[in-house]
Protein backbone atom coordinates (compact mmCIF):
# COMPACT_ATOMS: atom_id res chain seq x y z
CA UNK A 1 51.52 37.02 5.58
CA UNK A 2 50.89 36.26 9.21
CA UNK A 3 51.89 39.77 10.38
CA UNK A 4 49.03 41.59 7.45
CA UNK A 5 46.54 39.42 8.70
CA UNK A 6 47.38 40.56 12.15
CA UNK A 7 46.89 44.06 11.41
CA UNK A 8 43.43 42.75 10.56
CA UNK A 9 43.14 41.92 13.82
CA UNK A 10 44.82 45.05 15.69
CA UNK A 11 42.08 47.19 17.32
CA UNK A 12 39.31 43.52 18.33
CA UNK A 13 39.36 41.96 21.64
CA UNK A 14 38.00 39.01 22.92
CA UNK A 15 34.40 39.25 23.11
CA UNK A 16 34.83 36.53 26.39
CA UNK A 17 38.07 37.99 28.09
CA UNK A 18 38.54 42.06 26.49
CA UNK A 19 42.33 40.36 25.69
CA UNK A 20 43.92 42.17 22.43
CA UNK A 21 44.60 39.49 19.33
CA UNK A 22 47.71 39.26 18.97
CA UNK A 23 50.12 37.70 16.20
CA UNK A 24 49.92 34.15 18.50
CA UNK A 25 45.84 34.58 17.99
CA UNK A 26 45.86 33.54 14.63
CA UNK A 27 46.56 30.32 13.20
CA UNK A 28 47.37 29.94 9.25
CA UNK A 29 45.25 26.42 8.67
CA UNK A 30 46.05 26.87 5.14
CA UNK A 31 47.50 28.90 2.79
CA UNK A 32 46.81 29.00 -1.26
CA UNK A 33 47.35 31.29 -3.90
CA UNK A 34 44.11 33.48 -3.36
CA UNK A 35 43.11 32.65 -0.14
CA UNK A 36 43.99 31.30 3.18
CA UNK A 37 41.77 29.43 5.83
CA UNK A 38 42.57 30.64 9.42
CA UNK A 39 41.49 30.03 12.81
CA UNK A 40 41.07 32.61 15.69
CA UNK A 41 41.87 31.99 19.26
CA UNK A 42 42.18 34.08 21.90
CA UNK A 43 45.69 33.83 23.25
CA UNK A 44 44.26 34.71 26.63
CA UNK A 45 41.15 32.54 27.37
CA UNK A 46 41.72 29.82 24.58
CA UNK A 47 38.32 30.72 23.31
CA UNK A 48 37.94 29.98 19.96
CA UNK A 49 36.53 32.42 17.30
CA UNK A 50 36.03 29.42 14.22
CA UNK A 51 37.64 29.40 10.90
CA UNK A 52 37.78 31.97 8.47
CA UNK A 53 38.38 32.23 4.70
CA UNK A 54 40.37 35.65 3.66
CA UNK A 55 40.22 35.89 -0.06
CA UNK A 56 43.72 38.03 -1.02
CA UNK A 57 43.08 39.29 -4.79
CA UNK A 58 42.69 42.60 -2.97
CA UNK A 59 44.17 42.07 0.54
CA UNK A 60 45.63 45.52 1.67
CA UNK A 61 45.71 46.69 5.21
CA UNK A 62 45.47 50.24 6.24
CA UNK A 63 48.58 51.58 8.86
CA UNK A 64 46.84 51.83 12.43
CA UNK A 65 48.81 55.08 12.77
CA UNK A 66 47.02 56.63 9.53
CA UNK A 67 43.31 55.46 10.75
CA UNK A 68 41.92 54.81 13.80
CA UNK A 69 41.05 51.04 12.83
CA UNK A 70 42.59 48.93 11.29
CA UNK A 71 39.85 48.18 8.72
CA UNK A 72 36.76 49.62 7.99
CA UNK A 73 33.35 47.57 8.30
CA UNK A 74 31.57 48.14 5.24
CA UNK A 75 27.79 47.39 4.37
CA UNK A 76 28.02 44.12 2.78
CA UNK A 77 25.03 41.52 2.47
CA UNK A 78 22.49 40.37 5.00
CA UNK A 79 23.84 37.74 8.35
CA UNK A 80 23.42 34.09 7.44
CA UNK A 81 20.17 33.11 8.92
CA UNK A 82 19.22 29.55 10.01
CA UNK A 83 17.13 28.58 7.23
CA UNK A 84 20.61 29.56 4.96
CA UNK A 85 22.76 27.19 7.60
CA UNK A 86 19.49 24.65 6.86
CA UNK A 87 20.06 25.32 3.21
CA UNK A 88 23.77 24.86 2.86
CA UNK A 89 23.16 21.57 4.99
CA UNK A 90 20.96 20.27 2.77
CA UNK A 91 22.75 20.88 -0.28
CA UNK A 92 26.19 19.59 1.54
CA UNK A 93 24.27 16.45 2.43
CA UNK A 94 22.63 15.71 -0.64
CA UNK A 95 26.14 16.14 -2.85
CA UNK A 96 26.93 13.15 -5.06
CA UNK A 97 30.18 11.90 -6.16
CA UNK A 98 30.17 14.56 -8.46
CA UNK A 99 30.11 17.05 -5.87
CA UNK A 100 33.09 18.50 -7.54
CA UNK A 101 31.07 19.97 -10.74
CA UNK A 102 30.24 22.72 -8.34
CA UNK A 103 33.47 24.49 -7.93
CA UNK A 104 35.52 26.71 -10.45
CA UNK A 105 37.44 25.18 -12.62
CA UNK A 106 40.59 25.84 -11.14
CA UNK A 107 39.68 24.31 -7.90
CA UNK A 108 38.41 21.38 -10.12
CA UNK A 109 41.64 20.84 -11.28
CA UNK A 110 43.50 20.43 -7.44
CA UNK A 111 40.96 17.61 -6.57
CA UNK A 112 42.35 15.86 -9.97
């Protein structure tokens, strides 16, 4: 798992440093049946690129040697802007104890 997920990684650099990512960049915080939660440090400089959730229904990694990157960016929906990080506070904050209504079932079931 930790070796895909590298490949994810395999032609970025620190945007602090220019160091590659390596394998020892990425830390698995978490891993579940269709996703994992991961944090990225640079092994160079220590400086830390946050936490990321990688949904893996469809997790497949192209061969560096068959493409010059190791993904391809694709157009996907607009940046989060700050009145969407005010939002999502908001709505965090204002969750009852019921907060769990708001998840999909199967997730409802874990916090059971």
């Amino acid at each position: 798992m930790k070796k895909n997920i590298s490949k994810l990684f395999a032609n970025l650099c620190c945007s602090q440093c220019g160091a590659d990512f390596t394998e020892e960049s990425i830390n698995v915080l978490r891993e579940e049946e269709e996703f994992s939660v991961l944090q990225i440090v640079c092994s160079n400089c220590k400086k830390s690129f946050g936490i990321a959730f990688l949904g893996e229904n469809n997790f497949s990694v192209k061969n560096p040697k068959d493409s010059e990157l190791a993904f391809e960016l694709q157009d996907g929906p607009d940046p989060v802007s700050c009145d969407d990080v005010i939002d999502a506070h908001r709505f965090i904050k204002n969750l009852g104890a019921d907060w769990t209504k708001h998840l999909p079932k199967h997730y409802r079931d874990l916090t059971k």
